[in-house]
Protein backbone atom coordinates (compact mmCIF):
# COMPACT_ATOMS: atom_id res chain seq x y z
CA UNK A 1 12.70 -42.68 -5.66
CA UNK A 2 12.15 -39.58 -3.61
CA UNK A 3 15.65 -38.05 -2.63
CA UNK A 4 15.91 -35.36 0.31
CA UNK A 5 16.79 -31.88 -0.88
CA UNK A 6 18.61 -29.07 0.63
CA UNK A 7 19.06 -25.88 0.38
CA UNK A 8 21.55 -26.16 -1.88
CA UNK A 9 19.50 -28.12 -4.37
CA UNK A 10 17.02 -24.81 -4.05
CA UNK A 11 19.93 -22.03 -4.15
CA UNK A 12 22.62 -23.42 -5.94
CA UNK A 13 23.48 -21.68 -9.05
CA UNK A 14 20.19 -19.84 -9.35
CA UNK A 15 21.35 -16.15 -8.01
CA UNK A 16 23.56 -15.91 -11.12
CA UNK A 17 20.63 -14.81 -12.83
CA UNK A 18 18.70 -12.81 -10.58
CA UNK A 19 19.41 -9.37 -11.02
CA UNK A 20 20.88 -7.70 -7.54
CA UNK A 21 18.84 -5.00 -5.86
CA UNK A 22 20.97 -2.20 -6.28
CA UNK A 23 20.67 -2.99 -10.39
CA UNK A 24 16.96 -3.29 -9.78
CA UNK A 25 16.40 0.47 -8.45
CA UNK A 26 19.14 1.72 -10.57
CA UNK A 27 17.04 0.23 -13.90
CA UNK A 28 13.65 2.24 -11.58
CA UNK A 29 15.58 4.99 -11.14
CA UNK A 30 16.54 5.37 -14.59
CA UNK A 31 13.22 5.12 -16.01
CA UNK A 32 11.73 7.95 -13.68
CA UNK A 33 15.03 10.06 -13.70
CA UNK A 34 13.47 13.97 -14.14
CA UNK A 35 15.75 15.58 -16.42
CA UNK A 36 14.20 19.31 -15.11
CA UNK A 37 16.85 21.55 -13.45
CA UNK A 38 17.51 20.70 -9.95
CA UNK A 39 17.00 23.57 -8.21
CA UNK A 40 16.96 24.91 -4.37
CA UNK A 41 14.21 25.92 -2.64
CA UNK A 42 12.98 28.05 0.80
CA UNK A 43 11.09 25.30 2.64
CA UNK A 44 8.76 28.66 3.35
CA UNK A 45 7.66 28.60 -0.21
CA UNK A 46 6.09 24.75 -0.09
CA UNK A 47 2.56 23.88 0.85
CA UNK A 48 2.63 21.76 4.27
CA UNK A 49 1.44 18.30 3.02
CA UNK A 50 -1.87 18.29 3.77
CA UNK A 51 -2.85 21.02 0.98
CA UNK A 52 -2.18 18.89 -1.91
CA UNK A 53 -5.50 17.64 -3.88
CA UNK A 54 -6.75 13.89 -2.55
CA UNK A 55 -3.52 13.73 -0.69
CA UNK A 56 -3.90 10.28 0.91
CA UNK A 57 -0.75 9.83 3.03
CA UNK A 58 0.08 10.55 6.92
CA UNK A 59 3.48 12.80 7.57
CA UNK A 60 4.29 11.26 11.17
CA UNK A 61 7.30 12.24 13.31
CA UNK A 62 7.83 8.66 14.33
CA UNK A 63 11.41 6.78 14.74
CA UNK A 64 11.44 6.32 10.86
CA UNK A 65 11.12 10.17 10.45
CA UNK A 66 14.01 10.62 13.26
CA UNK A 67 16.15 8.31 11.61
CA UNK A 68 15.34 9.98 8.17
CA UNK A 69 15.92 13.61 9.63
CA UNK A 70 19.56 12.26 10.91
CA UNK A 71 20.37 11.09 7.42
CA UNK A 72 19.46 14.17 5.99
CA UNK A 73 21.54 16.58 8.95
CA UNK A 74 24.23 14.28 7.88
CA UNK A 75 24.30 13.94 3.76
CA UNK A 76 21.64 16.11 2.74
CA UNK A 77 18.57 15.11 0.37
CA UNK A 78 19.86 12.83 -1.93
CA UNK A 79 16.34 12.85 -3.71
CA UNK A 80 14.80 16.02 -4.89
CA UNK A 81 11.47 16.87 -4.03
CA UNK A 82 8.89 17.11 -6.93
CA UNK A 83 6.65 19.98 -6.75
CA UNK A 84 4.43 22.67 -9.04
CA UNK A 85 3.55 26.18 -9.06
CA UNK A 86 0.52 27.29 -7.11
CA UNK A 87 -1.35 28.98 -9.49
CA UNK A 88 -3.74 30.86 -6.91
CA UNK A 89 -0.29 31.76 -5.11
CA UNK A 90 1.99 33.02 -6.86
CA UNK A 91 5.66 31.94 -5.74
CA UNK A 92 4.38 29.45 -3.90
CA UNK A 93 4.71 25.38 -4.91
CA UNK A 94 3.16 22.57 -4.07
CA UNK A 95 4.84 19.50 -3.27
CA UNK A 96 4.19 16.65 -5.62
CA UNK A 97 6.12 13.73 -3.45
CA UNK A 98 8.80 14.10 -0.84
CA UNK A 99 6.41 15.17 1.96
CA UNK A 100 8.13 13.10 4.42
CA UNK A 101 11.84 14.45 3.17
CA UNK A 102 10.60 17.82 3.38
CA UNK A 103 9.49 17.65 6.86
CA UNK A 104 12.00 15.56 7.64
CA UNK A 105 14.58 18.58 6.41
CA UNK A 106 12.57 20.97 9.03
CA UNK A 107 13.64 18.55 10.96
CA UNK A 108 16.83 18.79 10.41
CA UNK A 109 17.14 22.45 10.41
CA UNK A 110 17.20 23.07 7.06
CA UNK A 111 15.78 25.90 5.22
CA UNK A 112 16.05 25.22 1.75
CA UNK A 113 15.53 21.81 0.02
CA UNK A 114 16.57 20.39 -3.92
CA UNK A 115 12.89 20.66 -5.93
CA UNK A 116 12.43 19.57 -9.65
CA UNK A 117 9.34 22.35 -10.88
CA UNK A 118 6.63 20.46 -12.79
CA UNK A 119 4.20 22.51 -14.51
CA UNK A 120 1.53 19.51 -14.24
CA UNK A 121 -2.62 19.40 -13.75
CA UNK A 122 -4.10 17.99 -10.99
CA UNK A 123 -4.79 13.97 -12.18
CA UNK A 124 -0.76 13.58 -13.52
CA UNK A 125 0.06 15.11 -9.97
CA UNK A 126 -2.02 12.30 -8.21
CA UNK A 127 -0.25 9.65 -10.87
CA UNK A 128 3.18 10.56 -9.77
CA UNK A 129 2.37 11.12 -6.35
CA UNK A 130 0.78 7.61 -5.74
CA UNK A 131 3.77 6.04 -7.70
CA UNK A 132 6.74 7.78 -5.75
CA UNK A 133 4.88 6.91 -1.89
CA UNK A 134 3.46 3.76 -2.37
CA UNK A 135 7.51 2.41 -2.65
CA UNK A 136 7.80 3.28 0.68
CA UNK A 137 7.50 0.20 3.13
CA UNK A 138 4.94 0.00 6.42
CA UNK A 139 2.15 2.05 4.37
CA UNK A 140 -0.84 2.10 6.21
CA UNK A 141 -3.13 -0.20 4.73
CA UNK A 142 -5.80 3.29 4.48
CA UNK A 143 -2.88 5.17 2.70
CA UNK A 144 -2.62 2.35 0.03
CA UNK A 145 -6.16 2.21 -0.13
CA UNK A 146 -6.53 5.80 -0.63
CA UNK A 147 -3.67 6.43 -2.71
CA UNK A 148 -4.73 3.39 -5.08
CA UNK A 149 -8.35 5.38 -5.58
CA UNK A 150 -6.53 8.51 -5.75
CA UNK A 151 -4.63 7.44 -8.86
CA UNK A 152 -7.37 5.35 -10.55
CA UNK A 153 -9.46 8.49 -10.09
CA UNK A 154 -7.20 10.71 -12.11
CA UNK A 155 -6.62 8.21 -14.37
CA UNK A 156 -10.43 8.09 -15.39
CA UNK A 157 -10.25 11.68 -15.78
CA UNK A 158 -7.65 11.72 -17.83
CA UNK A 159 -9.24 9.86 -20.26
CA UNK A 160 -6.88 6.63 -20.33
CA UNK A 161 -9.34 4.13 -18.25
CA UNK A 162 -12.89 4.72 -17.54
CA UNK A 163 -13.09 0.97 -16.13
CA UNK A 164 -11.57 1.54 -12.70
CA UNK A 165 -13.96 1.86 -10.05
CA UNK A 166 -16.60 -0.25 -8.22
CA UNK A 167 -18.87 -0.88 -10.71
CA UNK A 168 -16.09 -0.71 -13.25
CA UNK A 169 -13.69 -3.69 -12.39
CA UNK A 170 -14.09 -6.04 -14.60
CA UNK A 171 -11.39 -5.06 -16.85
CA UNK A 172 -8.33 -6.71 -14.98
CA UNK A 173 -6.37 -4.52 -17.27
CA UNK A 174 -7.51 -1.33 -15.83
CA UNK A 175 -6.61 -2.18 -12.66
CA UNK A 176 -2.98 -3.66 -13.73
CA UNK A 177 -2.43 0.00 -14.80
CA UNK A 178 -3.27 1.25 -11.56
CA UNK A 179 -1.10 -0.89 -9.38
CA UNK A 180 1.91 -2.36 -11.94
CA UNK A 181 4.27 0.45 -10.27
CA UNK A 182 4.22 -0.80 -6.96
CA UNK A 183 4.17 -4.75 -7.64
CA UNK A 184 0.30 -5.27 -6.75
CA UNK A 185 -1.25 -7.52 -8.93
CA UNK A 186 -5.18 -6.82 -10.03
CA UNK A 187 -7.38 -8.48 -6.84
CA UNK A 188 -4.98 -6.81 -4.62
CA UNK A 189 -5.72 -2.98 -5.93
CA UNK A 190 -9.36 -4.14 -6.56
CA UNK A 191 -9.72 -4.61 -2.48
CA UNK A 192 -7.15 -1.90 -1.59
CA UNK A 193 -9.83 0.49 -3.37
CA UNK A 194 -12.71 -1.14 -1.81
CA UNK A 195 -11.60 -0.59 1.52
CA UNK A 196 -11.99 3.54 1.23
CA UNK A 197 -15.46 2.65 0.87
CA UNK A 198 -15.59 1.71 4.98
CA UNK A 199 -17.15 4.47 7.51
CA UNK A 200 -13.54 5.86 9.03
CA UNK A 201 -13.99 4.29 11.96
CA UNK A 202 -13.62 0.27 10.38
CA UNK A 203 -10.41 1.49 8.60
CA UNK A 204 -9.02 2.83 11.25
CA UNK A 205 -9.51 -0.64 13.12
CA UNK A 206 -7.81 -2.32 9.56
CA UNK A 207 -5.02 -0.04 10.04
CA UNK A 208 -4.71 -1.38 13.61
CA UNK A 209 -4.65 -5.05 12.47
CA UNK A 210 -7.93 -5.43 14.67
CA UNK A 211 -9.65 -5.99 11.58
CA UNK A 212 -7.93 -8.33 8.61
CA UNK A 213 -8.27 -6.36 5.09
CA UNK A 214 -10.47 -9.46 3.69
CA UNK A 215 -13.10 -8.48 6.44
CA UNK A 216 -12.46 -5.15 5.55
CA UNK A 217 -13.29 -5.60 1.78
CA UNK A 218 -16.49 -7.88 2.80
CA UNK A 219 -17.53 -4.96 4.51
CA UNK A 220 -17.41 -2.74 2.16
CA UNK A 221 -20.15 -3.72 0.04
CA UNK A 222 -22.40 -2.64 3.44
CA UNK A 223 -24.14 0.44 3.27
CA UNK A 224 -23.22 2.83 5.84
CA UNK A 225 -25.39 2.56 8.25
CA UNK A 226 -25.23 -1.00 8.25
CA UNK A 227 -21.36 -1.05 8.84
CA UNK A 228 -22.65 1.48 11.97
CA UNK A 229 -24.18 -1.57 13.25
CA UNK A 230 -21.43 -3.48 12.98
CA UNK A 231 -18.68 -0.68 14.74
CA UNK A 232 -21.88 -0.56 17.45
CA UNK A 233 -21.45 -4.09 18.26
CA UNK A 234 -17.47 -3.86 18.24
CA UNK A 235 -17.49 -0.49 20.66
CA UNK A 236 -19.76 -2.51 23.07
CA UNK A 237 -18.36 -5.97 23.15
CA UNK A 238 -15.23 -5.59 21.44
CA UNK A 239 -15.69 -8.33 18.96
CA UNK A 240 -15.59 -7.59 15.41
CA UNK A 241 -17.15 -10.22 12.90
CA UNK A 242 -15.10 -13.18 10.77
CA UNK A 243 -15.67 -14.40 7.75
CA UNK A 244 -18.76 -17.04 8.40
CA UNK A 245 -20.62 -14.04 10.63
CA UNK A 246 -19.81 -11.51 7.71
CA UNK A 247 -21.47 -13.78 4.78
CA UNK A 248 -24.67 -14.54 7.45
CA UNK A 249 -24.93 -10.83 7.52
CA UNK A 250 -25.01 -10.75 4.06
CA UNK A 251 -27.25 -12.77 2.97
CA UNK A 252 -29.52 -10.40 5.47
CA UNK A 253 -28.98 -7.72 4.00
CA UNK A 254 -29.49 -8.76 0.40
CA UNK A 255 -33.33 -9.39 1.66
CA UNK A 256 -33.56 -5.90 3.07
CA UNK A 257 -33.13 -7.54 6.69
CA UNK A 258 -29.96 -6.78 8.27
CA UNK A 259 -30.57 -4.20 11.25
CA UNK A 260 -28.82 -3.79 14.60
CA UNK A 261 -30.83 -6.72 16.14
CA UNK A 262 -29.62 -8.92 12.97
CA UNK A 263 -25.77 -7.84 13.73
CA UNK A 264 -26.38 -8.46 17.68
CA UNK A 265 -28.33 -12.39 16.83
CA UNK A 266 -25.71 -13.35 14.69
CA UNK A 267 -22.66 -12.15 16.62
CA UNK A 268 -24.00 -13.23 19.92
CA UNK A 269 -24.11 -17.13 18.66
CA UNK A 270 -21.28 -19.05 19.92
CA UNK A 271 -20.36 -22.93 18.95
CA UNK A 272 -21.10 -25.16 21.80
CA UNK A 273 -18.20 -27.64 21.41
CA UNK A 274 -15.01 -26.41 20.67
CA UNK A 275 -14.03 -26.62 16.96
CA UNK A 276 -10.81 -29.07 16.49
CA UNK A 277 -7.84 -27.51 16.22
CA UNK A 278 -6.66 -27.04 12.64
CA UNK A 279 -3.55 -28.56 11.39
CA UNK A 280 -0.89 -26.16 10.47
CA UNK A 281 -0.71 -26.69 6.43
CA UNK A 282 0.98 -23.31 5.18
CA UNK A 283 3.95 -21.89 5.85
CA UNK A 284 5.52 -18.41 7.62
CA UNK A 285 8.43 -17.18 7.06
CA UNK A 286 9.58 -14.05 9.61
CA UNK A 287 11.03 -11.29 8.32
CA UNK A 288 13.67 -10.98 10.51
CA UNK A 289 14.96 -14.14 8.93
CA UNK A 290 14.63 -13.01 5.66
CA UNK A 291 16.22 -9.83 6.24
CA UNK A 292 19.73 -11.52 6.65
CA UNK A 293 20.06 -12.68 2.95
CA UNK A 294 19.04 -8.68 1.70
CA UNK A 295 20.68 -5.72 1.34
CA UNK A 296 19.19 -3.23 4.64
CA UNK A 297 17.60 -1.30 2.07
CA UNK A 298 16.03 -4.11 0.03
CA UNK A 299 11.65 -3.15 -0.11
CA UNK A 300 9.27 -6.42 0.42
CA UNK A 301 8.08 -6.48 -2.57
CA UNK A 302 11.82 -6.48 -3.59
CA UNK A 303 12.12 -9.66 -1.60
CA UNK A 304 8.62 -11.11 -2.24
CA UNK A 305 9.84 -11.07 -6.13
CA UNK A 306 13.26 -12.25 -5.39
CA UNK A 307 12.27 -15.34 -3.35
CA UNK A 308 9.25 -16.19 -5.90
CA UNK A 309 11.93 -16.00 -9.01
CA UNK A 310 14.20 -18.27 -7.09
CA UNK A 311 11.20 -20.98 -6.05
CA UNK A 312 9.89 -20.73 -9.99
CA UNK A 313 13.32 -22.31 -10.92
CA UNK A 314 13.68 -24.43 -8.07
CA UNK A 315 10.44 -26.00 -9.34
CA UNK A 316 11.68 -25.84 -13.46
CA UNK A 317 14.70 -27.89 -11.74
CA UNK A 318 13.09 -30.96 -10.26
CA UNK A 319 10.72 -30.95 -13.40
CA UNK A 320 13.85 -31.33 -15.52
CA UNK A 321 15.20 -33.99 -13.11
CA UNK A 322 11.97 -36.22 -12.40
């Protein structure tokens, strides 16, 4: 016999073994702690962001960066900067990660910041780069993108995968190496990467949530000039394809047929009846309801693990009890 179950039933018992989030990024913390000398540093002497090799992510002064600036006029940088010598500019340094706490410091009208010196090539650079930003919540779906093919890339060349690019994907265990850091499983870096492979144009519109990232990665596989046709179509009408249009398309365009005209027949059809409204089956959960059972400074994927961990023994549970 079926018996209701509550929250309770779910909850009960089960957070004794979760580990909390403060243990979580202490355990993080301790694995990357730097043991170089911290050190302070003229903010003159650091490269402004955008000089650092494949550097894939956007320094905005937004309300985050405000609120970030305030923090720092108020405790200081809790979290040295990582940077490395220019070697075609002497005294000079490059920063590694902490492009957003360095111009944040500016900011706050500091002059000098706390640096760990790493005297590191270009490709272990891009590794520790990608690993220390891509923590960060409300990445740009672009940035991840880019910052997944930026460390994949220097991974290649340093000789430790050569099975990580389109082409090269069907090693899942490549691409577990590429995005294990950050909590993304293997599909999710494969279509991250494939989305740098859009004109700028489409990204920009999946970084605007115009365009969902599965489109995104559909479109990918176009050829340049044939995602033209498709931004063509969107700048006129304002109507970007779905899933059904993008797989017609496709099949065009695996016959050598897919041309503006083809993009304009196949977006211009429209179903005469109206399609029945689908039943809701899944469920959404809003973050501003999930926020009340997590620390402030608790990431998603913090909380996507968290809740997942707690449904997994939910489910062992009523197994054990049917």
């Amino acid at each position: 016999m079926a018996k209701n179950v509550t929250s309770a039933d779910i909850f009960g018992g089960m957070f004794q073994n979760i580990p909390t989030y403060e243990n979580t990024r202490k355990s993080e913390e301790k694995e990357q702690k730097d043991t170089s000398p911290v050190i302070m540093m003229k903010r003159s002497c650091l490269h402004d962001f955008s000089s650092f090799y494949g550097h894939p992510y956007r320094v905005v002064e937004d309300d985050k960066m405000l609120e970030l600036a305030e923090s720092i006029r108020d405790v200081g940088i809790l979290e040295p900067l990582q940077v490395r010598p220019d070697k075609e500019n002497p005294g000079k340094y490059e920063i590694i990660a902490g492009h957003r706490r360095n111009y944040a410091a500016g900011l706050a009208g500091l002059d000098e910041v706390p640096v760990y010196i790493k005297d590191i090539d270009d490709n272990a650079a891009a590794v520790i780069m990608v690993d220390s930003n891509n923590r960060r919540e409300m990445l740009l779906p672009s940035e991840k993108a880019w910052a997944y093919r930026t460390k994949a890339e220097a991974l290649r060349r340093q000789g430790k995968r050569t099975d990580l690019l389109p082409g090269e994907e069907q090693d899942s265990h490549g691409m577990h190496s590429v995005g294990e850091k950050n909590g993304d499983g293997v599909r999710t870096v494969q279509r991250y990467i494939r989305l740098t492979y859009l004109i700028p144009e489409l990204l920009g519109l999946v970084d605007k949530e115009n365009l969902p990232i599965v489109s995104g990665y559909l479109l990918s596989f176009f050829e340049k000039e044939e995602q033209g046709y498709v931004l063509a179509y969107y700048e006129k009408h304002q109507l970007l394809p779905d899933k059904s249009q993008l797989t017609a398309m496709g099949a065009l365009r695996e016959q050598g047929m897919l041309d503006a005209a083809a993009v304009d027949r196949i977006m211009s059809k429209r179903e005469k009846t109206e399609k029945p409204l689908k039943k809701k089956t899944g469920v959404t959960l809003k973050n501003s309801c999930l926020r009340q059972y997590f620390p402030r400074e608790a990431t998603a994927d913090y909380m996507e693990k968290i809740i997942l961990e707690l449904l997994e023994e939910w489910a062992k549970k009523e197994q054990s009890m049917s």
